[in-house]
N, C-alpha and C. Protein backbone atom coordinates (compact mmCIF):
# COMPACT_ATOMS: atom_id res chain seq x y z
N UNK A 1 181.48 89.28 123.70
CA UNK A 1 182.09 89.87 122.52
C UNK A 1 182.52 88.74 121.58
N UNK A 2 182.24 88.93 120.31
CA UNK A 2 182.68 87.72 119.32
C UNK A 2 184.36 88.14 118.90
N UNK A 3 184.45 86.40 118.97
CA UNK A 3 185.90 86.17 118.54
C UNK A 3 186.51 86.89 117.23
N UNK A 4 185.64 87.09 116.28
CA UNK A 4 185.86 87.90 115.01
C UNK A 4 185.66 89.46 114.84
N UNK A 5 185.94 89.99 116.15
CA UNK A 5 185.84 91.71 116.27
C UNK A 5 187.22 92.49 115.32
N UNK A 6 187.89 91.64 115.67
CA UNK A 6 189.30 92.61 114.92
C UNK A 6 188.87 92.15 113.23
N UNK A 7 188.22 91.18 112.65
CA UNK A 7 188.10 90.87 111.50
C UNK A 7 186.95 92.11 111.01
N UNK A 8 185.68 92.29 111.39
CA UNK A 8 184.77 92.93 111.91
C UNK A 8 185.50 94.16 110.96
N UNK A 9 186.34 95.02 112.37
CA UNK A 9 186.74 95.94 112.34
C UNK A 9 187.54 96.53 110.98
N UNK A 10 188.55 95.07 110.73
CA UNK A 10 189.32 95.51 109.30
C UNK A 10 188.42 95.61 108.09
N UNK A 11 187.12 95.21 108.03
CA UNK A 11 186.12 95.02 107.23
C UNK A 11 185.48 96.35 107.21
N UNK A 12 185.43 96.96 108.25
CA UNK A 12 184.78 98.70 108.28
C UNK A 12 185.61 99.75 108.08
N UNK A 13 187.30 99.00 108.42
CA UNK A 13 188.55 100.17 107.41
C UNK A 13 188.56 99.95 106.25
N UNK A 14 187.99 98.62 105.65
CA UNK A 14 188.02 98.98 104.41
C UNK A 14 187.14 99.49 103.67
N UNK A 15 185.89 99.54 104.26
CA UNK A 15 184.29 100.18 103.76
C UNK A 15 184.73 101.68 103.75
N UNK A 16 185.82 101.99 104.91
CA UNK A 16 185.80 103.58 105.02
C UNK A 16 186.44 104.23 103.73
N UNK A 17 186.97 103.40 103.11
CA UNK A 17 187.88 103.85 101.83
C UNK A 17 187.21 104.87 100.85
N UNK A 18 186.12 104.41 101.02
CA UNK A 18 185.24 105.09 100.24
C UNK A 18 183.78 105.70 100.68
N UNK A 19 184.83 106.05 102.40
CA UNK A 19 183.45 106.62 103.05
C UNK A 19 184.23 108.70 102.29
N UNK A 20 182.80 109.49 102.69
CA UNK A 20 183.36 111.06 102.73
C UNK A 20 184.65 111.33 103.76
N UNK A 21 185.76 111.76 103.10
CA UNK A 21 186.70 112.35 103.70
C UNK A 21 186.30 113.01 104.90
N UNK A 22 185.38 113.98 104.89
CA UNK A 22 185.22 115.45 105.59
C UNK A 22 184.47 114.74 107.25
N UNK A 23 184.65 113.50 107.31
CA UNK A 23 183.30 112.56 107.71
C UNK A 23 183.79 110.87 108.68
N UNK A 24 185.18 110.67 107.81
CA UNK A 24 185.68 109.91 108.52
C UNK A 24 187.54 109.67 108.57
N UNK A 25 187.28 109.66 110.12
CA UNK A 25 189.03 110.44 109.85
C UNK A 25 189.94 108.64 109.12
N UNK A 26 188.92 107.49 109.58
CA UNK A 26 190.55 106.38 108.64
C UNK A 26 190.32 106.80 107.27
N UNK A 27 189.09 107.35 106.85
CA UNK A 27 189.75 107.66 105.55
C UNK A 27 190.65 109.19 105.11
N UNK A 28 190.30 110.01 106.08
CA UNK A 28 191.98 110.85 106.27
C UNK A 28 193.23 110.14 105.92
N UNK A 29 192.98 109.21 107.23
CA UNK A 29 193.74 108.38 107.33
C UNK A 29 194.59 107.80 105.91
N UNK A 30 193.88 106.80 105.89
CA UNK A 30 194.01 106.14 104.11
C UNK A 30 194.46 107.02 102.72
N UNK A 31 193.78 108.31 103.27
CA UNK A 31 194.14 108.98 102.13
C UNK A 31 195.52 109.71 102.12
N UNK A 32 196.45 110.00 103.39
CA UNK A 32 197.35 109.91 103.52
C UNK A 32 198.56 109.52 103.20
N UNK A 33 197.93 107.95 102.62
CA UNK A 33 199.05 107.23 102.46
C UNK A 33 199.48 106.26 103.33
N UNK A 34 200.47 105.53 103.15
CA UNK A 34 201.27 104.25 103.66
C UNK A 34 201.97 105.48 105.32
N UNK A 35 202.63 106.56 104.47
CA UNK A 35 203.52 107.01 105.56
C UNK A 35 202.72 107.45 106.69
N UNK A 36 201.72 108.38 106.12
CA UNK A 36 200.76 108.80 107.59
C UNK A 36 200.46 108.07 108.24
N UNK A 37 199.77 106.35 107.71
CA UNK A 37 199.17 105.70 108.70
C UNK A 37 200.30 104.99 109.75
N UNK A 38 201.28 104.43 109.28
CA UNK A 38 203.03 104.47 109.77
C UNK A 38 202.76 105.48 111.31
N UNK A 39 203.30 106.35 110.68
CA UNK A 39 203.32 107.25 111.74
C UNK A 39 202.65 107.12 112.92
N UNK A 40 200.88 107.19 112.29
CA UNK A 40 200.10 107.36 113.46
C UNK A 40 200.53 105.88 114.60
N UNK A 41 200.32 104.73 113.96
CA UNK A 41 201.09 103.85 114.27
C UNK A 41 202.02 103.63 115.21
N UNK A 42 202.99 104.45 114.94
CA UNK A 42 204.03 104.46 115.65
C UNK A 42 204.10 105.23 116.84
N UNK A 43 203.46 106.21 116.61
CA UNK A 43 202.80 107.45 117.84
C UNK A 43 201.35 106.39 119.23
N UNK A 44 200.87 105.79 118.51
CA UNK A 44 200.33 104.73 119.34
C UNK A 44 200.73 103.80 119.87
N UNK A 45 202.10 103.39 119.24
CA UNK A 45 202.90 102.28 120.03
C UNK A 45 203.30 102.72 121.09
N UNK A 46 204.20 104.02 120.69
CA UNK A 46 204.91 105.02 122.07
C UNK A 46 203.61 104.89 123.31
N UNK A 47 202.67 105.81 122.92
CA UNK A 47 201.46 105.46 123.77
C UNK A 47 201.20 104.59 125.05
N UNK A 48 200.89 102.94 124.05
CA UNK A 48 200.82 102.24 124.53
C UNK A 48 202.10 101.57 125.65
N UNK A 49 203.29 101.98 124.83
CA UNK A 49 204.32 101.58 125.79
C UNK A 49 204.51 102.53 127.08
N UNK A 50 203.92 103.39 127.13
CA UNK A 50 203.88 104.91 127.92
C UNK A 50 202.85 103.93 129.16
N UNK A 51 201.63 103.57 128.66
CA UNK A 51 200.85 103.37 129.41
C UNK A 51 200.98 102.20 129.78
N UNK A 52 201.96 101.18 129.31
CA UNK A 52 202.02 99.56 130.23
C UNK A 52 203.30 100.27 131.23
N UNK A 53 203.99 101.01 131.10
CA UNK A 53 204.99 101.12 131.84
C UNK A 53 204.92 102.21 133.29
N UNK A 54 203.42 102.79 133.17
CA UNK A 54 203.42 104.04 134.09
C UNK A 54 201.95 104.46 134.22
N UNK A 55 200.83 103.82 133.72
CA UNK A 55 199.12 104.40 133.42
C UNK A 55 198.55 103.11 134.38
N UNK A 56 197.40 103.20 134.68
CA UNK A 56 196.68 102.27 134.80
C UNK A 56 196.29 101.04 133.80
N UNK A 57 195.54 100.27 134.11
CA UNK A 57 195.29 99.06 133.80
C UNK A 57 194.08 99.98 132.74
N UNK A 58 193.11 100.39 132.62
CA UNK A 58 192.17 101.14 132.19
C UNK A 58 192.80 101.72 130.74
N UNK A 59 193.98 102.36 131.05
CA UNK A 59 194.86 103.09 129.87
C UNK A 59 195.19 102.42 128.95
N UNK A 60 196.41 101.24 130.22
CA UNK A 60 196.68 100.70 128.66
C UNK A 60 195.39 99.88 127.82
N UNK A 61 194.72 99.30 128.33
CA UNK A 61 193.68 98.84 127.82
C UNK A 61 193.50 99.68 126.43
N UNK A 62 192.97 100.93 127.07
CA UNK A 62 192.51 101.73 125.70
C UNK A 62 193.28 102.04 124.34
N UNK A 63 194.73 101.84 125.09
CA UNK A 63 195.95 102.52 124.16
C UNK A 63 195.99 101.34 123.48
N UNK A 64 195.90 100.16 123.70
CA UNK A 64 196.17 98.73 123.17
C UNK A 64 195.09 98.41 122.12
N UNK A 65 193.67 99.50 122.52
CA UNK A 65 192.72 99.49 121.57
C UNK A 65 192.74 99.97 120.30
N UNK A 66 193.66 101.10 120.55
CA UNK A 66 194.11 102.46 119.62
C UNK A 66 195.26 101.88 118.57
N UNK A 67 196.17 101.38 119.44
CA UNK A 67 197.38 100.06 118.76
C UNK A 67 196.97 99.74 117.53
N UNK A 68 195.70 98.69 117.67
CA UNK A 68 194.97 97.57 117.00
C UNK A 68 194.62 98.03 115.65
N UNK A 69 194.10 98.94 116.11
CA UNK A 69 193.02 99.94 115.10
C UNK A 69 193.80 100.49 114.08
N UNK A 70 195.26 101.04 114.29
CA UNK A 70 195.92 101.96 113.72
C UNK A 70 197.19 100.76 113.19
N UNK A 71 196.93 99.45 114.17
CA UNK A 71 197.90 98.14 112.71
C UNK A 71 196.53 98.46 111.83
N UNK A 72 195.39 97.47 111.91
CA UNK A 72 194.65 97.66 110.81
C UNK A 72 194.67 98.40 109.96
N UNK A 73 194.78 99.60 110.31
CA UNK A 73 194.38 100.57 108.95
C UNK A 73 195.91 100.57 108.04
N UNK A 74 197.27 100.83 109.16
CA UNK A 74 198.19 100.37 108.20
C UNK A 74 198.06 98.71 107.29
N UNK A 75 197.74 98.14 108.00
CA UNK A 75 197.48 96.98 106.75
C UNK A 75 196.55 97.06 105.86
N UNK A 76 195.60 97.74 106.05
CA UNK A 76 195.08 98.40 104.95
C UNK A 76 195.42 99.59 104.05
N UNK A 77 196.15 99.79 104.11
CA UNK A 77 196.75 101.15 103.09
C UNK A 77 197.44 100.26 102.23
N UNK A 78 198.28 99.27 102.63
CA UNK A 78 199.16 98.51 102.03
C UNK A 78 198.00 97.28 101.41
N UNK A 79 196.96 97.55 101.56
CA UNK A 79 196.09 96.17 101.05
C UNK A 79 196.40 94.39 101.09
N UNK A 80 196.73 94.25 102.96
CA UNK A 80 197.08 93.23 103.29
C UNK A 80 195.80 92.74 103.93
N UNK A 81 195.43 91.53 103.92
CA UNK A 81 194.44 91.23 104.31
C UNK A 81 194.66 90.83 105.75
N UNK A 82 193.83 91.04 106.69
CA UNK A 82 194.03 90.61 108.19
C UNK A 82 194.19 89.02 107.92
N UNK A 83 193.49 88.63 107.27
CA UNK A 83 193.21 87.40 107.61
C UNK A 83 194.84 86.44 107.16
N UNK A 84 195.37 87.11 106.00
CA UNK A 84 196.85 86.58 105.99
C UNK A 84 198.22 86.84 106.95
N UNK A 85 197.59 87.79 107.96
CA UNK A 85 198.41 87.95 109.41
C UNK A 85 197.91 86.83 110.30
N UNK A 86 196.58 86.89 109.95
CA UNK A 86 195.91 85.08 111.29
C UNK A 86 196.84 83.76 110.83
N UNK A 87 196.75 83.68 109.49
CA UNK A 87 196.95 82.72 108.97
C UNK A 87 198.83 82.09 109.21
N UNK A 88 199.48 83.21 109.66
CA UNK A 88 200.74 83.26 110.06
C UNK A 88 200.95 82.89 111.36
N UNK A 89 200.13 84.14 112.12
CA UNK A 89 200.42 83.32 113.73
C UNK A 89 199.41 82.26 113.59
N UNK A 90 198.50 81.67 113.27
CA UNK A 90 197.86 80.30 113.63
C UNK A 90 199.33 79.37 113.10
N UNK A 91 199.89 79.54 112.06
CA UNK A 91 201.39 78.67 111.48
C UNK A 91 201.96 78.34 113.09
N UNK A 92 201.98 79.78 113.70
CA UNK A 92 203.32 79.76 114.53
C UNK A 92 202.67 79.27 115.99
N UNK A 93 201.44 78.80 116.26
CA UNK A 93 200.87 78.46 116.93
C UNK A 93 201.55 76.96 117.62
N UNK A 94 202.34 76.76 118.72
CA UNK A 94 202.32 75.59 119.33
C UNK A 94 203.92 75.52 118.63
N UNK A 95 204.28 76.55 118.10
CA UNK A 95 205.56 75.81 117.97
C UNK A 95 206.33 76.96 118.97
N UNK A 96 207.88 76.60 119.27
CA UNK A 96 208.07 77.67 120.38
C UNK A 96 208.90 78.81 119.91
N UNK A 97 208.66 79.64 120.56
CA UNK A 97 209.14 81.47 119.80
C UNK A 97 210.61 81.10 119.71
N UNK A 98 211.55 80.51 120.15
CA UNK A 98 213.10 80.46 120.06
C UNK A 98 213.23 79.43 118.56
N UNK A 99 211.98 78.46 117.97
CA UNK A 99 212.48 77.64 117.07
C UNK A 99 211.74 78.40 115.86
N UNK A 100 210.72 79.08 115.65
CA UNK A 100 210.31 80.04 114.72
C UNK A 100 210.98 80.81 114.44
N UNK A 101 212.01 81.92 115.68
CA UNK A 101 212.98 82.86 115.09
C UNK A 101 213.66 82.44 114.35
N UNK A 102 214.25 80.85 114.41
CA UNK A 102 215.45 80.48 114.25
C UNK A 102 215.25 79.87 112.67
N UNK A 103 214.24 79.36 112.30
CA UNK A 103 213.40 79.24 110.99
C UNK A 103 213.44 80.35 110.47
N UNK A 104 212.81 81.15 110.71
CA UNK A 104 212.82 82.91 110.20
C UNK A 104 214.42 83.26 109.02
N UNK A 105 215.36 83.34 110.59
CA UNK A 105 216.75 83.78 110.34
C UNK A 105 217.32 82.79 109.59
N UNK A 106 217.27 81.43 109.38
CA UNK A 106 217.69 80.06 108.55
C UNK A 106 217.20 80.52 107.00
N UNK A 107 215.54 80.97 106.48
CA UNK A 107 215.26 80.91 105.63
C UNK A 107 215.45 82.46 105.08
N UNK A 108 216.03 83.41 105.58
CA UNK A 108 215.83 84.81 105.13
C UNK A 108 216.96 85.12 105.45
């Protein structure tokens, strides 16, 4: 599987924008709005937390698939580019999660 699947993928939520409604549900999706895709979102997190805490290995897998799919499309409603979420954690890459928070909370 290539390293650029989730890039891939945000590249075919955004083709769907202007796929037929009746035909493809992210553009349901999309057409929804910011809040629907939110939601769904959030209904997949539950999910996924459902299934690391009590499902098989198989589940969460899938639910973690479902996760992915449903950040993407919220970052696409909002017209964020994936690639300026890489570009953040590659930042935060090698430095350690207790001195990034602390940067975070210092500058905000």
């Amino acid at each position: 599987m290539s390293d650029d699947v989730l890039e891939r993928l945000a590249g075919v939520i955004r083709d769907r924008r202007t796929a037929a409604a009746d035909k493809s549900y992210t553009r349901q999706l999309l057409d929804g709005g910011v809040g629907k895709c939110a939601r769904k979102l959030g209904e997949e997190a539950v999910e996924t937390i459902i299934a690391a805490t009590s499902q098989s290995d198989d589940e969460l897998t899938s639910e973690a698939a479902d996760l992915l799919y449903h950040l993407l499309v919220v970052l696409e409603s909002r017209e964020i580019a994936l690639s300026d979420v890489l570009k953040i954690l590659e930042g935060r890459m090698g430095v350690s999660g207790f001195e990034e928070k602390a940067s975070r909370a210092e500058s905000g």
